[in-house]
Every structure is written in structure tokens, then in C-alpha cells.
Protein backbone atom coordinates (compact mmCIF):
# COMPACT_ATOMS: atom_id res chain seq x y z
CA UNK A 1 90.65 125.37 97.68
CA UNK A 2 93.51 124.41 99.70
CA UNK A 3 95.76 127.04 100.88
CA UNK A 4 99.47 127.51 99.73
CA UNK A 5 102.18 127.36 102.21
CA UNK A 6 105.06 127.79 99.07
CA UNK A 7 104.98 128.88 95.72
CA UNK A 8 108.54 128.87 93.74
CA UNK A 9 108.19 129.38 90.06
CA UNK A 10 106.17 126.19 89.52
CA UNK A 11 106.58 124.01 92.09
CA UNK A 12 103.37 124.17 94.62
CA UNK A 13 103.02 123.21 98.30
CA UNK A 14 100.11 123.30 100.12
CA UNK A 15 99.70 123.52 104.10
CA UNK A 16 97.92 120.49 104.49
CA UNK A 17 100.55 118.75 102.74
CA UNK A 18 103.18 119.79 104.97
CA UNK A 19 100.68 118.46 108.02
CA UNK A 20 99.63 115.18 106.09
CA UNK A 21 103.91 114.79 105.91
CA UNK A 22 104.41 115.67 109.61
CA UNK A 23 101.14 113.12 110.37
CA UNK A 24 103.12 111.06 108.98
CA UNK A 25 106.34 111.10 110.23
CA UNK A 26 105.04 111.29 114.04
CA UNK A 27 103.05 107.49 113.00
CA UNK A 28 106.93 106.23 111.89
CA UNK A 29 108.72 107.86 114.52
CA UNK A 30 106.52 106.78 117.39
CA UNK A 31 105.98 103.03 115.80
CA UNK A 32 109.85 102.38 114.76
CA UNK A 33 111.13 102.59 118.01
CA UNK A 34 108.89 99.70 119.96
CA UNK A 35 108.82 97.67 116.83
CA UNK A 36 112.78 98.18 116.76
CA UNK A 37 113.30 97.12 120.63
CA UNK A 38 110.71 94.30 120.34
CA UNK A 39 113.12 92.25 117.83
CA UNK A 40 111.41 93.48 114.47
CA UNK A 41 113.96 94.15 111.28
CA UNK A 42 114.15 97.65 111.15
CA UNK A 43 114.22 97.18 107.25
CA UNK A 44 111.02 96.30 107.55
CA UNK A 45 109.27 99.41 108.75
CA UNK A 46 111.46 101.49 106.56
CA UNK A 47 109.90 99.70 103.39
CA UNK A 48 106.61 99.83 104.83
CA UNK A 49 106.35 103.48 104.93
CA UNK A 50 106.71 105.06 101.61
CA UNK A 51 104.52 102.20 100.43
CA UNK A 52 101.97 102.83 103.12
CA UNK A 53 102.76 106.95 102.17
CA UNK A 54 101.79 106.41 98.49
CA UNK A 55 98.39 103.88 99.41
CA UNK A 56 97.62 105.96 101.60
CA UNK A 57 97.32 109.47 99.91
CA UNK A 58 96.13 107.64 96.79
CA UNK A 59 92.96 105.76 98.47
CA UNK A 60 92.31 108.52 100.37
CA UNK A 61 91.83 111.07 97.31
CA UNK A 62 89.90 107.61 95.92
CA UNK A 63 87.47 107.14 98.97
CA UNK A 64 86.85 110.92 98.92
CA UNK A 65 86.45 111.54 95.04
CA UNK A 66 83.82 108.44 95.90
CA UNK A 67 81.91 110.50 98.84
CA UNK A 68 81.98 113.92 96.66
CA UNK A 69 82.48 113.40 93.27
CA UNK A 70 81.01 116.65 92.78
CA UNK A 71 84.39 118.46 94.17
CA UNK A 72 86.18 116.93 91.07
CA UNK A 73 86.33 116.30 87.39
CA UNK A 74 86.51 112.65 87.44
CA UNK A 75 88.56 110.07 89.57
CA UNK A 76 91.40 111.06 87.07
CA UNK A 77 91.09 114.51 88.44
CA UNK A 78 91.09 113.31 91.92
CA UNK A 79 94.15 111.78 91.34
CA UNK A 80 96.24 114.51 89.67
CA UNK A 81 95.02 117.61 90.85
CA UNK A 82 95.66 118.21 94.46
CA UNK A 83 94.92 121.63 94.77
CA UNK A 84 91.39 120.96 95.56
CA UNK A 85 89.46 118.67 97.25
CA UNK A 86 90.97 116.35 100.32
CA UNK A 87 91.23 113.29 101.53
CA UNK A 88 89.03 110.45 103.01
CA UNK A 89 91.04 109.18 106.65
CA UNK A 90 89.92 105.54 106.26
CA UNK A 91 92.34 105.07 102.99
CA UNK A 92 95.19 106.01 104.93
CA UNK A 93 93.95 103.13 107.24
CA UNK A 94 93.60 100.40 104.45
CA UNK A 95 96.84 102.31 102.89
CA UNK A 96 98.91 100.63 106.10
CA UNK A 97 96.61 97.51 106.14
CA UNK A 98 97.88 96.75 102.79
CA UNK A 99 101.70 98.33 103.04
CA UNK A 100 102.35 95.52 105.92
CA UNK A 101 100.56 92.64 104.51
CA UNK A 102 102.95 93.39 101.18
CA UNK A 103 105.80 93.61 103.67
CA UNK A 104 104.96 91.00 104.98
CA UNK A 105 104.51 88.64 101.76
CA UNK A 106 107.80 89.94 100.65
CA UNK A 107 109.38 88.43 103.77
CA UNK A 108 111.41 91.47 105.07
CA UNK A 109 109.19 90.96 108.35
CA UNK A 110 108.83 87.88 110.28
CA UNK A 111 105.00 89.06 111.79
CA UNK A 112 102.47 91.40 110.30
CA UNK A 113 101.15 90.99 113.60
CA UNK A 114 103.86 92.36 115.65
CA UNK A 115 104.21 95.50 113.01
CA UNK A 116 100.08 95.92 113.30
CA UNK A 117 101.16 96.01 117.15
CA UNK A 118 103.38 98.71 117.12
CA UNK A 119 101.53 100.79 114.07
CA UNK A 120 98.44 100.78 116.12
CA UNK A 121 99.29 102.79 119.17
CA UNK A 122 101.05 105.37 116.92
CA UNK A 123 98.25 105.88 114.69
CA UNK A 124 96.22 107.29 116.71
CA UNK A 125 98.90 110.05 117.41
CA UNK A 126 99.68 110.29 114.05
CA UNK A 127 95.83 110.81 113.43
CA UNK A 128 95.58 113.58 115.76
CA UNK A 129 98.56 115.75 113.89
CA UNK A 130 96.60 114.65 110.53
CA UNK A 131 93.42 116.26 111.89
CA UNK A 132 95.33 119.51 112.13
CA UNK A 133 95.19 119.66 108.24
CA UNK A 134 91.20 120.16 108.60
CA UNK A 135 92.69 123.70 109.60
CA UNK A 136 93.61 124.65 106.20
CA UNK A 137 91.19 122.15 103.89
CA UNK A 138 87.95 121.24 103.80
CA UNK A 139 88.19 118.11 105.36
CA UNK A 140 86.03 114.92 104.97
CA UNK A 141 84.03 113.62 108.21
CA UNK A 142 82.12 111.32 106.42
CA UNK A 143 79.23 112.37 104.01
CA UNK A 144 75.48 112.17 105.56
CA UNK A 145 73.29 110.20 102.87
CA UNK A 146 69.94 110.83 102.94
CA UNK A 147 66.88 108.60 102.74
CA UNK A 148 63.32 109.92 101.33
CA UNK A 149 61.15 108.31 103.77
CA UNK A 150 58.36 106.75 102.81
CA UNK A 151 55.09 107.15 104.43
CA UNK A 152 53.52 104.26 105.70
CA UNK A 153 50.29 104.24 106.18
CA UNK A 154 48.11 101.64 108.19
CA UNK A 155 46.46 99.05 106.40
CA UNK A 156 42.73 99.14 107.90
CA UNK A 157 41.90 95.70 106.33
CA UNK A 158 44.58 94.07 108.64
CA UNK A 159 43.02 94.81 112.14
């Protein structure tokens, strides 16, 4: 269960919310201003992020519902009911991946390349505020899968 930060009449935010939204603005902040300076249409990264934003959250819950579907009542659940479960960090990842390649096929940037460029460094800041949210969630470090291991046993006749 995640843990409320505000709770007016019906409107519910959680904590890790509020540090998935800061994660996020740090990544924009910290990317907009060398893609800005290096000749990039700041249009561009403005319509990247709340398309990135909304990939991102939504293939997160969707790579974590995958991992432990046992936290939810179906990928419908995943999807609609935030109050439990969390998210899976690589969907953020292909969330962005996918946010600048539509970007980029809509034309409002001339390289995908030079947004990757300045996205990249930023991430990994960005990343580091997100992992803060593991503070007031159960967060997702992968799942271990396990193997039953079979016992092999010599074949005499061989030798």
C-alpha cells in the first residue's frame, strides 16, 4: 500500500507520486537547457514530455503488473488503481525511447539523436530522485525467477 501524502474529499495523492513528478521534472529541467543551447526547437522537448510522462507511468505499471501479477487484479487493475502496487523503471526508459522517436516522426525535431543526447545525461539524475519513491512504495528491483534444477546424473555407459 502506498502511503498518502493528501487526502481532500476525494481526490488522492500519494508520496511517491509527488517524487515520480519531481523525478520528472529534474530529467526536463536538466535536459532542456543543453538541448536548448545546442540549437534544438525548444517545442520539441516540451511535446516530448507529457508524452514521455504518460508512456512512461503507463508501461511502467504494465512491465510491473507483468513481473507481479499477483499484486493486482488484472492488467486492467494495474492500470486504474494506483493505490497499490508500483512501477517497473525500464518503462519509463522505453516511455522516452518512444516519446522522441514520435517527436521525431512528427517533425517538431530535426534529430532524435541530438534529443537522446541531452535526455541521457539527465536521466540518470532524474533516476536517482525517482529512486527516492522506493522510500514510501514497495518498489520493483527486478523479480528473481527461479529454475528447479535438474539433477544430472552421469551416464556410466558413456565412459
Amino acid at each position: 500500500m502506498n502511503q498518502i501524502a493528501v487526502c481532500i474529499g476525494g481526490i488522492v495523492i500519494y508520496w511517491s507520486a509527488i517524487v515520480i513528478f519531481l523525478a520528472v521534472g529534474v530529467c526536463f529541467a536538466f535536459a532542456y537547457g543543453p538541448y536548448a543551447a545546442n540549437g534544438g526547437k525548444k517545442a520539441a522537448m516540451w511535446a516530448m514530455l507529457p508524452v514521455a510522462t504518460v508512456l512512461g507511468v503507463v508501461l511502467s505499471r504494465l512491465i510491473h503488473w507483468y513481473c507481479h501479477a499477483e499484486q493486482y487484479a488484472g492488467m486492467m487493475g494495474a492500470l486504474t488503481d494506483y493505490s497499490s502496487g508500483d512501477y517497473c523503471l525500464p518503462g519509463a526508459f522505453f516511455g522516452v525511447v518512444i516519446a522522441v522517436l514520435i517527436v521525431k516522426a512528427l517533425r517538431l525535431t530535426d534529430s532524435a539523436a541530438k534529443m537522446f543526447d541531452c535526455i541521457a545525461p539527465a536521466a540518470t539524475l532524474g533516476v536517482a530522485v525517482l529512486r527516492l519513491s522506493a522510500l514510501f512504495n514497495t518498489s520493483c528491483r527486478g523479480k528473481i525467477t527461479s529454475c528447479k534444477r535438474r539433477s544430472h546424473k552421469r551416464n556410466r555407459n558413456f565412459y
